[in-house]
Protein backbone atom coordinates (compact mmCIF):
# COMPACT_ATOMS: atom_id res chain seq x y z
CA UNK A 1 48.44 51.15 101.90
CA UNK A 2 50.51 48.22 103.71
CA UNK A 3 53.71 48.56 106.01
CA UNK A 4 56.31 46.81 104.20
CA UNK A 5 59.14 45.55 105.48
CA UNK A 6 61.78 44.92 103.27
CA UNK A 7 64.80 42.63 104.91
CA UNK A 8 67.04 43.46 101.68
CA UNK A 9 71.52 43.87 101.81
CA UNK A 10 71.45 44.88 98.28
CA UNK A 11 71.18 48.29 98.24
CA UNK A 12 70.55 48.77 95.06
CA UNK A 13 67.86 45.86 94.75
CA UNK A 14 66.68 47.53 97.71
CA UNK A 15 66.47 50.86 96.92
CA UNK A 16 64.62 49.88 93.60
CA UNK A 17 62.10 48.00 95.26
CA UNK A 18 61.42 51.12 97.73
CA UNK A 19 60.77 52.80 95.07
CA UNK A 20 58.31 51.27 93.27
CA UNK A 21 56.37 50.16 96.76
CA UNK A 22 55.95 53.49 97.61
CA UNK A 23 55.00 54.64 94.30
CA UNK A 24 51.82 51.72 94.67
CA UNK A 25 51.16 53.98 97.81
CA UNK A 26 52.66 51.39 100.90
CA UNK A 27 54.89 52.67 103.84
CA UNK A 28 58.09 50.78 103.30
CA UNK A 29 61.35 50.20 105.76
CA UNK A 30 64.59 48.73 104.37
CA UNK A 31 66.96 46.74 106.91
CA UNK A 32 70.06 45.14 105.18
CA UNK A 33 70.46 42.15 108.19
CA UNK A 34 68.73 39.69 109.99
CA UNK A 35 69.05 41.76 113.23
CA UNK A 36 68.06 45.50 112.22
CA UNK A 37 64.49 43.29 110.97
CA UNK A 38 63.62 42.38 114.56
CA UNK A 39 64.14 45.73 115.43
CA UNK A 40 62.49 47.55 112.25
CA UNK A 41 59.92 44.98 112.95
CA UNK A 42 59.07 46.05 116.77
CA UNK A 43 58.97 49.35 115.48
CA UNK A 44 56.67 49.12 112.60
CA UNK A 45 54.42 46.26 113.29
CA UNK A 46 54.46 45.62 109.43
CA UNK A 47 52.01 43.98 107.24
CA UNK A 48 54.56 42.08 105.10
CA UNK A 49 57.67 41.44 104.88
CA UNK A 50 59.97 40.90 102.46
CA UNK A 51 62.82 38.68 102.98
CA UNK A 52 66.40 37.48 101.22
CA UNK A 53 67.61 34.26 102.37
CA UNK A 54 71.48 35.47 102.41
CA UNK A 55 71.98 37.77 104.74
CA UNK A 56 75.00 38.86 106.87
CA UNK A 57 75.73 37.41 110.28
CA UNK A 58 72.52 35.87 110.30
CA UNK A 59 70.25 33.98 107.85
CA UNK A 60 67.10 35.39 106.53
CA UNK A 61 66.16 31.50 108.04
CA UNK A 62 67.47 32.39 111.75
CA UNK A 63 65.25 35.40 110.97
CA UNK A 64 62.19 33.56 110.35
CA UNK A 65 62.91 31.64 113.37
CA UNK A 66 63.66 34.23 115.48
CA UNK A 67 60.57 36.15 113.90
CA UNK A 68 58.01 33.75 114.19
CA UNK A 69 59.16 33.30 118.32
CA UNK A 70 56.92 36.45 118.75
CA UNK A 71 53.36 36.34 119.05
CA UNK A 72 52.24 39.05 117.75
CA UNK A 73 53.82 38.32 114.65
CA UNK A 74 52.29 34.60 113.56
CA UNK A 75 50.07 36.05 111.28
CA UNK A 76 52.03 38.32 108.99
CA UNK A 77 52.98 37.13 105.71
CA UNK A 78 56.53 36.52 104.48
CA UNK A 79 57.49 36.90 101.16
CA UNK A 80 60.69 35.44 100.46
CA UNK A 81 62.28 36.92 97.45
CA UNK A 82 65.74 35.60 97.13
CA UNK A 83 68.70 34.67 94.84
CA UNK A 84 68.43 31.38 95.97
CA UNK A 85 66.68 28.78 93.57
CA UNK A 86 63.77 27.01 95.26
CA UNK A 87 65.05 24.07 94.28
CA UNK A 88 67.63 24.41 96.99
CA UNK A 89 64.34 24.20 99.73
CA UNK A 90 62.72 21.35 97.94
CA UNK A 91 62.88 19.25 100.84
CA UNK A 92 62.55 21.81 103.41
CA UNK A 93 59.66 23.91 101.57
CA UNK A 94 57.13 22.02 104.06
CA UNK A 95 59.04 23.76 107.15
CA UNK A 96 59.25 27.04 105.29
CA UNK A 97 55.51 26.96 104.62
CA UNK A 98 54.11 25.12 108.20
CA UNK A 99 56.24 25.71 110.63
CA UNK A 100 57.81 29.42 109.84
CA UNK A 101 54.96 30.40 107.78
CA UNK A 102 56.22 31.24 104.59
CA UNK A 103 53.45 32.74 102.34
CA UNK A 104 55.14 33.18 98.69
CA UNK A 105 58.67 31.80 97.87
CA UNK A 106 60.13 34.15 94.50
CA UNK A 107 63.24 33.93 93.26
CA UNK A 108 64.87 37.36 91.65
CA UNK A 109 66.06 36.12 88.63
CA UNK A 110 62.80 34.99 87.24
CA UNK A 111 60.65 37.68 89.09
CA UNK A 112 59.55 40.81 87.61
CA UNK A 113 58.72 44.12 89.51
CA UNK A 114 55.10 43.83 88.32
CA UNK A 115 55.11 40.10 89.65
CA UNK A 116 56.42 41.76 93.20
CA UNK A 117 53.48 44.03 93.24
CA UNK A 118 50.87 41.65 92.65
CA UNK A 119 52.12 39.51 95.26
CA UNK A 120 52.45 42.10 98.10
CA UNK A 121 49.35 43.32 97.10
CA UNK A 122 47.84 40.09 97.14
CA UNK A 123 49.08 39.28 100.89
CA UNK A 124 47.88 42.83 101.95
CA UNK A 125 44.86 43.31 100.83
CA UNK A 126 42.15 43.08 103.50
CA UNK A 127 38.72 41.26 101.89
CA UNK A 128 35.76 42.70 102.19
């Protein structure tokens, strides 16, 4: 069971992927802005997060920034999952990936729940 952290301001989207976290057993927390993350964050000390790129007031980007400031939070993967195409990062996917430490760019449209799942699960599984 991982501690998800979903940075999601569709509620719908985000309610839907709540559920079907929790029903593949993790422990998740929804924040609909940039802001309540790096609170939820402090408070949760997650083992992923999931992030959308649009947010209000702030960017999911100023909250990769602002994110990755923190020690103790180098190491935890970022999922983006987004409504943005990735072809709108081509030229900035090597910042998204070395410097804020993306781990898995998906965009909505062409991702499935099932393809959700096997990514989280794939970023929070511990090898033996």
């Amino acid at each position: 069971m991982a501690q998800i952290l979903l940075v999601e301001p569709d509620r719908l989207l985000a309610r839907i992927y709540f559920d079907a976290l929790t029903h593949a057993g993790h422990k998740v927390q929804i924040c609909a802005t940039a802001q309540a993350g790096i609170f939820c964050a402090d408070d949760i000390k997650p083992d992923v997060v999931l992030l959308e790129l649009q947010l209000v007031a702030h960017s999911g980007i100023e909250f990769l920034y602002e994110f990755r400031s923190y020690p103790d939070w180098q190491d935890i993967p970022v999922i983006i999952t987004t409504n943005v195409p990735a072809e709108e990062f081509s030229g900035s996917w090597k910042l998204l990936r070395d410097q804020l430490k993306v781990s898995q760019y998906l965009y909505k449209p062409l991702t499935s729940l099932q393809r959700l799942l096997t990514t989280v699960t794939e970023y929070t599984t511990v090898p033996v």
